[in-house]
C-alpha atoms as a PDB file:
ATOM      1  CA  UNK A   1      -6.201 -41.995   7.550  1.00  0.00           C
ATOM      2  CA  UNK A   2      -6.947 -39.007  10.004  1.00  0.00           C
ATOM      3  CA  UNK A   3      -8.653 -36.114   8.358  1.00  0.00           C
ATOM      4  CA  UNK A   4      -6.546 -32.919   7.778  1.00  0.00           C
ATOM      5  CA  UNK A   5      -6.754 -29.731  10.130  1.00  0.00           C
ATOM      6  CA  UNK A   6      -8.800 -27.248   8.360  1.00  0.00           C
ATOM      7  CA  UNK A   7      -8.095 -23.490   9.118  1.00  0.00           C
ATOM      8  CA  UNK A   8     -10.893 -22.130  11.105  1.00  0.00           C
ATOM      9  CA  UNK A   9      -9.841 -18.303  10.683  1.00  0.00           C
ATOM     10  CA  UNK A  10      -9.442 -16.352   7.899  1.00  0.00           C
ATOM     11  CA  UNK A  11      -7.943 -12.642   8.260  1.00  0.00           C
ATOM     12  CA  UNK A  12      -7.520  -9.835   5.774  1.00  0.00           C
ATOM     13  CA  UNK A  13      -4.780  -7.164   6.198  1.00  0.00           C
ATOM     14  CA  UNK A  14      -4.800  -4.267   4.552  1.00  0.00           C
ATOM     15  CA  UNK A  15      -1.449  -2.359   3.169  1.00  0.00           C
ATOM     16  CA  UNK A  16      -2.496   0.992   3.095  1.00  0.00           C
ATOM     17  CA  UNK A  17      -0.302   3.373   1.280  1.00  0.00           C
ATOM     18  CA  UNK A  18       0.001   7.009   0.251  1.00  0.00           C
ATOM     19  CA  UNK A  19       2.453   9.287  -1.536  1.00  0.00           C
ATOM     20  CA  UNK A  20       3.428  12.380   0.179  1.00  0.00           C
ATOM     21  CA  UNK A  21       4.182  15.192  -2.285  1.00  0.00           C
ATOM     22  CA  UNK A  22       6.035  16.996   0.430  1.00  0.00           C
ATOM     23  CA  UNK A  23       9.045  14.703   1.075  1.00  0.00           C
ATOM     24  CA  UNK A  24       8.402  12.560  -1.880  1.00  0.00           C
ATOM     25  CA  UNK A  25       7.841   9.610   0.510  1.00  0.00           C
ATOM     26  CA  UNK A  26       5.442   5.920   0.011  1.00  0.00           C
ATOM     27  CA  UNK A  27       4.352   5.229   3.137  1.00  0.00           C
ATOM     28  CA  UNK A  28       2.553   2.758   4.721  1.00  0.00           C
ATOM     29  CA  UNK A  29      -0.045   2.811   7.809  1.00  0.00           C
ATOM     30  CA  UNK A  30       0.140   0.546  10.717  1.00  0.00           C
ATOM     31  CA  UNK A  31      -1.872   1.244  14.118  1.00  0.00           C
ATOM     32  CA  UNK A  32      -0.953  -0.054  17.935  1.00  0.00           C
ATOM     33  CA  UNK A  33      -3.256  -3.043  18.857  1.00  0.00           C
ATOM     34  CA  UNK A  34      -5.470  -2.758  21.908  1.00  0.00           C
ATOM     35  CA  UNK A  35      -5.988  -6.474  22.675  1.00  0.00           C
ATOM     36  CA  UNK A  36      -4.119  -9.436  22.712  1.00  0.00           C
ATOM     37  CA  UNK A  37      -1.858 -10.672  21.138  1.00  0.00           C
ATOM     38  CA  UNK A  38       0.519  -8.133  20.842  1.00  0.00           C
ATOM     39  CA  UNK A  39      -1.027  -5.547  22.434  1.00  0.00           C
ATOM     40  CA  UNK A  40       0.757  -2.289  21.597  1.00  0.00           C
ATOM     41  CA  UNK A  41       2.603  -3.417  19.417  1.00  0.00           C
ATOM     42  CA  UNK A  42       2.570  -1.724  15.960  1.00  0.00           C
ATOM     43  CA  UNK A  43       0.498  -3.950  13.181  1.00  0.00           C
ATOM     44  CA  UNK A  44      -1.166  -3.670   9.523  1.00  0.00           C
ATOM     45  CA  UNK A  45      -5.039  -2.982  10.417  1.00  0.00           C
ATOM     46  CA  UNK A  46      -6.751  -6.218  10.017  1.00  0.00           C
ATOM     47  CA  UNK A  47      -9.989  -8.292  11.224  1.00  0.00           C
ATOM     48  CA  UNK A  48     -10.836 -11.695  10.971  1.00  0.00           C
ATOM     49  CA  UNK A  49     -13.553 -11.999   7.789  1.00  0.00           C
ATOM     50  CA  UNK A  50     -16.884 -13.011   8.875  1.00  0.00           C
ATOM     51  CA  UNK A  51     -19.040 -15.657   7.433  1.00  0.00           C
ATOM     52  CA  UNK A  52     -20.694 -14.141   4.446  1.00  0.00           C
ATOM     53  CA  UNK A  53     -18.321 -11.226   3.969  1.00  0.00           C
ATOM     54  CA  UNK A  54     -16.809  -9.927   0.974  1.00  0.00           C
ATOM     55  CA  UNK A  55     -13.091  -9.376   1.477  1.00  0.00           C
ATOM     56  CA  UNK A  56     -13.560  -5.739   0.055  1.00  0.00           C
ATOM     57  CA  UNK A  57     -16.142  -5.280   2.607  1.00  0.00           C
ATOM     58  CA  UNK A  58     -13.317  -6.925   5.743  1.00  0.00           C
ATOM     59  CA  UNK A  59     -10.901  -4.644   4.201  1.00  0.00           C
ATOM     60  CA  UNK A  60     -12.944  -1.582   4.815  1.00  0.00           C
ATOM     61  CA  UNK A  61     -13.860  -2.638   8.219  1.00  0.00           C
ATOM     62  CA  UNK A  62     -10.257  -2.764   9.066  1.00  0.00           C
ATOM     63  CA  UNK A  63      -9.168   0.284   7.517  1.00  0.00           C
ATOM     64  CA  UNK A  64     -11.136   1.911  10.042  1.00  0.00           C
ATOM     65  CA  UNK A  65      -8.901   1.089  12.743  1.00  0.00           C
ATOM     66  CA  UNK A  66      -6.449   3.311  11.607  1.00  0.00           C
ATOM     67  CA  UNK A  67      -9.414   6.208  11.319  1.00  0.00           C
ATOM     68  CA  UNK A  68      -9.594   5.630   7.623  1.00  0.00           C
ATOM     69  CA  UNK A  69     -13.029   5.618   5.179  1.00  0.00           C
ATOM     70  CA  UNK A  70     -13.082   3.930   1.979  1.00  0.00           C
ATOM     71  CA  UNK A  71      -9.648   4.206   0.136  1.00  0.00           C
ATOM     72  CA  UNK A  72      -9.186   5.330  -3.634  1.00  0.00           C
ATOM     73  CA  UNK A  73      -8.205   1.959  -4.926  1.00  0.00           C
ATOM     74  CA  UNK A  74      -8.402  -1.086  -3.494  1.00  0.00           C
ATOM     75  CA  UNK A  75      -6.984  -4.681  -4.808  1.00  0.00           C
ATOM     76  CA  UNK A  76      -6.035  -8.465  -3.318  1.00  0.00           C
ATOM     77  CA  UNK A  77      -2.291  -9.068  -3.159  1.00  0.00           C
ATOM     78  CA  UNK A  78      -1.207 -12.380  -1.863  1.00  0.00           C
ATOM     79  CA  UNK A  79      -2.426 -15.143   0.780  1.00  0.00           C
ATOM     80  CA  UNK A  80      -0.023 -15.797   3.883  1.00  0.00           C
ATOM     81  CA  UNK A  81      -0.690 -19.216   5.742  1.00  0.00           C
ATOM     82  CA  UNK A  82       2.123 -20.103   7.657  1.00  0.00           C
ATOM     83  CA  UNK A  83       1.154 -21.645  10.135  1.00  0.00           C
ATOM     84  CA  UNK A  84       2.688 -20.065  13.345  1.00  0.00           C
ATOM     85  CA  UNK A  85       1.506 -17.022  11.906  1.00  0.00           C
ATOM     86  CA  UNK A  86      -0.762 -16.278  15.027  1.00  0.00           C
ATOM     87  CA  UNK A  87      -0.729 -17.329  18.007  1.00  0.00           C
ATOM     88  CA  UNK A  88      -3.967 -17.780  18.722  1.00  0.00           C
ATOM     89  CA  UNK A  89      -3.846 -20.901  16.554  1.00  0.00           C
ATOM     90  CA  UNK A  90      -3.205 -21.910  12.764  1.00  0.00           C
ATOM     91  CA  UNK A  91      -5.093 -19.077   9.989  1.00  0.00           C
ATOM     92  CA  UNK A  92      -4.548 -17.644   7.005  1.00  0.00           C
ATOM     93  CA  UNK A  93      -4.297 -14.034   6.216  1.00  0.00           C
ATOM     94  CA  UNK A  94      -5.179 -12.474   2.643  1.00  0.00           C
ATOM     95  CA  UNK A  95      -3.380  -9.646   2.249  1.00  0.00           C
ATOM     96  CA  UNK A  96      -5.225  -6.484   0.363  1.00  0.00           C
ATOM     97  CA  UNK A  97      -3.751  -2.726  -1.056  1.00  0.00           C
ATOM     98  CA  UNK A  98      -5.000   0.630  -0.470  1.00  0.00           C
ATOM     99  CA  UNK A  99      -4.321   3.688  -1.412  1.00  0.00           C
ATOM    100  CA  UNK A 100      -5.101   7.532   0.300  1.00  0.00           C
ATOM    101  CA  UNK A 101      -4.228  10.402  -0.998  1.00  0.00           C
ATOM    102  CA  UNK A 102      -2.094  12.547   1.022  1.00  0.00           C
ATOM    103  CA  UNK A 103      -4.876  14.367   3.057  1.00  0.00           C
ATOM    104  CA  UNK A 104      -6.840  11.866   3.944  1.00  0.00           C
ATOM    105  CA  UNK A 105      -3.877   9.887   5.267  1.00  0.00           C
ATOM    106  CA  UNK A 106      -2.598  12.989   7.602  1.00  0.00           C
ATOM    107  CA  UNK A 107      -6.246  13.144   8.845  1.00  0.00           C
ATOM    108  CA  UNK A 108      -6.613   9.508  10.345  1.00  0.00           C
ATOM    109  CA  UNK A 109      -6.896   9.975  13.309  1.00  0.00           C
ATOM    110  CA  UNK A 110      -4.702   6.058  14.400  1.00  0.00           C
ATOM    111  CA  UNK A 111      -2.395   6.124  11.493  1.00  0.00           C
ATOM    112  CA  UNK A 112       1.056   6.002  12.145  1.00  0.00           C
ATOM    113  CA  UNK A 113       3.106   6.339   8.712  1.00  0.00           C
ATOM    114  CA  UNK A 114       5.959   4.250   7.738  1.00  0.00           C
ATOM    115  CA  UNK A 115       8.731   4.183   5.000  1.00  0.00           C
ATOM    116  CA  UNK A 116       9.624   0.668   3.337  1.00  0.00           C
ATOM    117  CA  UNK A 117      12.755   1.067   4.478  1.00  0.00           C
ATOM    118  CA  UNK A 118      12.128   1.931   8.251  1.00  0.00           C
ATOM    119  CA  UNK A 119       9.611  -1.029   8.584  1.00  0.00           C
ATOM    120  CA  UNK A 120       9.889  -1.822  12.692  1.00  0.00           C
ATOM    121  CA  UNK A 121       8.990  -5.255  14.330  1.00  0.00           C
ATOM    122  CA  UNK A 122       5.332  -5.532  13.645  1.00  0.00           C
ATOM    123  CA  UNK A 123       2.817  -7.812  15.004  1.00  0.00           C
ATOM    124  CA  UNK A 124       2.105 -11.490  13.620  1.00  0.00           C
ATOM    125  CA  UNK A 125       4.086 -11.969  10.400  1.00  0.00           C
ATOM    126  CA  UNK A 126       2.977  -8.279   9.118  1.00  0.00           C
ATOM    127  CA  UNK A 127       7.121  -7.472   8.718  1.00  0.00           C
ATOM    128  CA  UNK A 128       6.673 -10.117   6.551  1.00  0.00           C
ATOM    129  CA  UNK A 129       4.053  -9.075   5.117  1.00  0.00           C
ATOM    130  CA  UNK A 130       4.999  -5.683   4.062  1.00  0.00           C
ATOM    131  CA  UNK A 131       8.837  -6.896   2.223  1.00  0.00           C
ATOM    132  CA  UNK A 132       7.290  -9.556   0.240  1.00  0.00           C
ATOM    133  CA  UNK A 133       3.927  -7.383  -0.748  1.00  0.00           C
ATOM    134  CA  UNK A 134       6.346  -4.642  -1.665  1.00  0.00           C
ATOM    135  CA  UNK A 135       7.865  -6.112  -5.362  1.00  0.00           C
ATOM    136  CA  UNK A 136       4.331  -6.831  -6.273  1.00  0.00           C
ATOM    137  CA  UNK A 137       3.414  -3.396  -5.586  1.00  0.00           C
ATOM    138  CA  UNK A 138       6.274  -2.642  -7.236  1.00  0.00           C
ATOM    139  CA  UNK A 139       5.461  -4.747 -10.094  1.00  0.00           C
ATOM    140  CA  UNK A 140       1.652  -3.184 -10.614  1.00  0.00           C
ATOM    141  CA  UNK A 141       3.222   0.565 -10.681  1.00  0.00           C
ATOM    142  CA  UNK A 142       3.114   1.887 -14.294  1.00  0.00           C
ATOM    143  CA  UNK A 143       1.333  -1.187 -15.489  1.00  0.00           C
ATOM    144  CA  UNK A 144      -1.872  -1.247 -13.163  1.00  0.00           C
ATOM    145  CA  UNK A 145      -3.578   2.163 -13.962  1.00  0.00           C
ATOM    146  CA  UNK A 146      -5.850   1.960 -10.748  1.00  0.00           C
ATOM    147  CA  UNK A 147      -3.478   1.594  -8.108  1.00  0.00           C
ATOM    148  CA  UNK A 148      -1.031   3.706 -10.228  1.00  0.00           C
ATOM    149  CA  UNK A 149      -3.115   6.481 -10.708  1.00  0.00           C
ATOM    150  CA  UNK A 150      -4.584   6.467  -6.824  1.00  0.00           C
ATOM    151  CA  UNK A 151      -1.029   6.877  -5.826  1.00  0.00           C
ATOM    152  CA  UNK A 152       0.364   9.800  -8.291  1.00  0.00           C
ATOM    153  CA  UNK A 153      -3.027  11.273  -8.104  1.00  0.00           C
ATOM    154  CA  UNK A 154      -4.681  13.063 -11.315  1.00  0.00           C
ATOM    155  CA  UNK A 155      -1.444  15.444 -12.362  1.00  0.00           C
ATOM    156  CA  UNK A 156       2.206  14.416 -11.166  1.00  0.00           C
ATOM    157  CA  UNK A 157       5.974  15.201 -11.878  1.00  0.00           C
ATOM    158  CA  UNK A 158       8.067  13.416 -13.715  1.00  0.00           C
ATOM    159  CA  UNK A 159      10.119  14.006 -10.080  1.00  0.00           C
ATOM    160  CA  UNK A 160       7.025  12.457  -8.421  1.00  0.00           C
ATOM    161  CA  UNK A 161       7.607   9.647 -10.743  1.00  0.00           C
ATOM    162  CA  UNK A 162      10.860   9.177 -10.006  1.00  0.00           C
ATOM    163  CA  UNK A 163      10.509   8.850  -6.189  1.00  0.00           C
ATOM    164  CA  UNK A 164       7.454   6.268  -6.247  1.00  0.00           C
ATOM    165  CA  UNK A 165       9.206   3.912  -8.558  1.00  0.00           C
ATOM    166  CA  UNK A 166      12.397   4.289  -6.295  1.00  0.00           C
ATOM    167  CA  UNK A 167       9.987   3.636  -2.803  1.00  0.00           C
ATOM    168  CA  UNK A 168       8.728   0.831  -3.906  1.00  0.00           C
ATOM    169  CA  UNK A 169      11.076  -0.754  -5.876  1.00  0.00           C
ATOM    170  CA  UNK A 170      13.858  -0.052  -3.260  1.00  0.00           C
ATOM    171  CA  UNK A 171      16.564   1.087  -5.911  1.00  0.00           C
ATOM    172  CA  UNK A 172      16.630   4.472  -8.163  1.00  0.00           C
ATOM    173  CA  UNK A 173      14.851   4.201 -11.678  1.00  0.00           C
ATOM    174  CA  UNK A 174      16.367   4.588 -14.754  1.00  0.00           C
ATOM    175  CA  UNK A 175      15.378   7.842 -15.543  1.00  0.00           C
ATOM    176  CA  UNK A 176      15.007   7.772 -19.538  1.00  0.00           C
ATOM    177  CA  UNK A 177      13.905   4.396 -19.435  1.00  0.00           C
ATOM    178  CA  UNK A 178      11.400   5.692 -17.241  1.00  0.00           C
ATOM    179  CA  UNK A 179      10.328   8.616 -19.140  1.00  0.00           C
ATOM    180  CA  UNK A 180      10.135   6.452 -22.427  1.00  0.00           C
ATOM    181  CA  UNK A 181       7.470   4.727 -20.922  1.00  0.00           C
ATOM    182  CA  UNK A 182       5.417   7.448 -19.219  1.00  0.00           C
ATOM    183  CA  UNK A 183       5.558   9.049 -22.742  1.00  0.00           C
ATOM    184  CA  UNK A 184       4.656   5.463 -24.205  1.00  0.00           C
ATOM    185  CA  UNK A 185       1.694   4.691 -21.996  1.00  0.00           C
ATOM    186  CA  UNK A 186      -1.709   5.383 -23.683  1.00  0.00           C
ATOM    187  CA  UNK A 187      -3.127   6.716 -20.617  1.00  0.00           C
ATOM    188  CA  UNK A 188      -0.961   9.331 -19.828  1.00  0.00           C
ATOM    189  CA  UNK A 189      -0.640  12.885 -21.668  1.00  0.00           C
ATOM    190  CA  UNK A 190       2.015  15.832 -20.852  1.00  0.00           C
ATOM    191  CA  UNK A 191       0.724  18.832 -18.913  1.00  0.00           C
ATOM    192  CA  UNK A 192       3.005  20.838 -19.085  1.00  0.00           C
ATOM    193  CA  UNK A 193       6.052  21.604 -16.202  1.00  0.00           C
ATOM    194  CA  UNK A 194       6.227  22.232 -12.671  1.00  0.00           C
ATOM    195  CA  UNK A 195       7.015  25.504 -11.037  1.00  0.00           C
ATOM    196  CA  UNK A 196      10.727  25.675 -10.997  1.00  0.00           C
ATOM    197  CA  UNK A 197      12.570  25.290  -8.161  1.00  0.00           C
ATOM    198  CA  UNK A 198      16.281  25.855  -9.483  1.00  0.00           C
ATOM    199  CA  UNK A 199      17.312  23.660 -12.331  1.00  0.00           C
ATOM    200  CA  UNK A 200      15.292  22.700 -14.708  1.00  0.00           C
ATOM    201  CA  UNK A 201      11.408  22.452 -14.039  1.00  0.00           C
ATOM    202  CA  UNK A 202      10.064  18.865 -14.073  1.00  0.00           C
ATOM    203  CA  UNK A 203       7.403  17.438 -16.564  1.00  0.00           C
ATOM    204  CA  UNK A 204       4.425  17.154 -15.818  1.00  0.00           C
ATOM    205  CA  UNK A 205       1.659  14.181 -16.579  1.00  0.00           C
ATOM    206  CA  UNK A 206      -1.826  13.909 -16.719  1.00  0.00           C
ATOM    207  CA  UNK A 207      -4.031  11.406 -16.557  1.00  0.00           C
ATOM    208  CA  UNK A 208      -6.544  10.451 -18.991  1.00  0.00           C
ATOM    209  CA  UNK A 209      -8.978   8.618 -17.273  1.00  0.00           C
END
């Protein structure tokens, strides 16, 4: 019996996210690639891990190709292996989250900033990539405290609330539901409202840690 075809390359790409306050918008970086395959063709920044290396330390690396340091949060999301995935032969690709806050995100300096829902053809099987990585995302908000937290930052509106969960869950919250459990979770506590801005002025929420 022949012996099976192992993978020889093993890539980490990175979903970098951040929430801008201004439009109330999660977007996601991609980068145009300056070698082949694809080249300039918009892509999640990735690299191919290294014997030895941590994936942490890969998805650093890689962030840097969109002129980004070390992120707020950082966590592993899901492996991708099909097969035609690249064509440079059969790998698999381990797909990581990070999140910037809003400055840091305008500041790098290869970032290009996309919405969930105006996701363009990307390189390799990153469209992919980004819909299926998105209701997991979804599915950590409000229950993961890290990547929650790196994404609200510190203080936040109840309307900041409101627009995350409906960017990454692709549909508009339930708004008491929603504010039951902000008010239920142990690591949140009220702070007051935000400035008005006709209407009535949002909650705000703090976090405790």
């Amino acid at each position: 019996m022949p012996e099976p075809h192992l993978l020889s390359i093993v890539c980490v790409d990175v979903v970098a996210l951040s929430y801008r306050r201004d439009d109330r918008r999660v977007v996601v970086g991609v980068h145009r690639r300056d070698k082949e395959p694809f080249t300039g063709k918009p892509a999640l920044p990735g690299v191919v891990v290294t014997s030895g290396e941590r994936l942490r330390d890969a998805a650093l690396r890689a962030l840097t190709k969109l002129g980004l340091g070390a992120p707020d949060a950082l966590g592993q999301l899901l492996t991708f292996d099909e097969l035609a995935r690249d064509p440079r032969g059969p790998s698999l690709s381990i797909a990581m989250w990070a999140v910037f806050d809003d400055t840091a995100a305008r500041n790098a300096a290869h970032a290009q900033w996309i919405t969930f829902d105006a996701v363009p053809k990307l390189a390799f099987d990153h469209t992919a990539m980004v819909v299926a990585t998105r209701s997991l995302l979804a599915d950590k908000l409000w229950r993961d405290t890290t990547f929650t937290r790196a994404l609200t930052g510190p203080v936040f509106s109840a309307t900041d609330a409101v627009a995350i969960t409906e960017q990454l869950d692709g549909s508009p919250p339930h708004r008491a539901n929603l504010n039951r459990d902000l008010a239920k979770n142990p690591n949140l506590t009220e702070a007051g409202t935000a400035a008005a801005t006709g209407g009535r002025p949002p909650k705000l929420w703090k976090w405790l840690s």
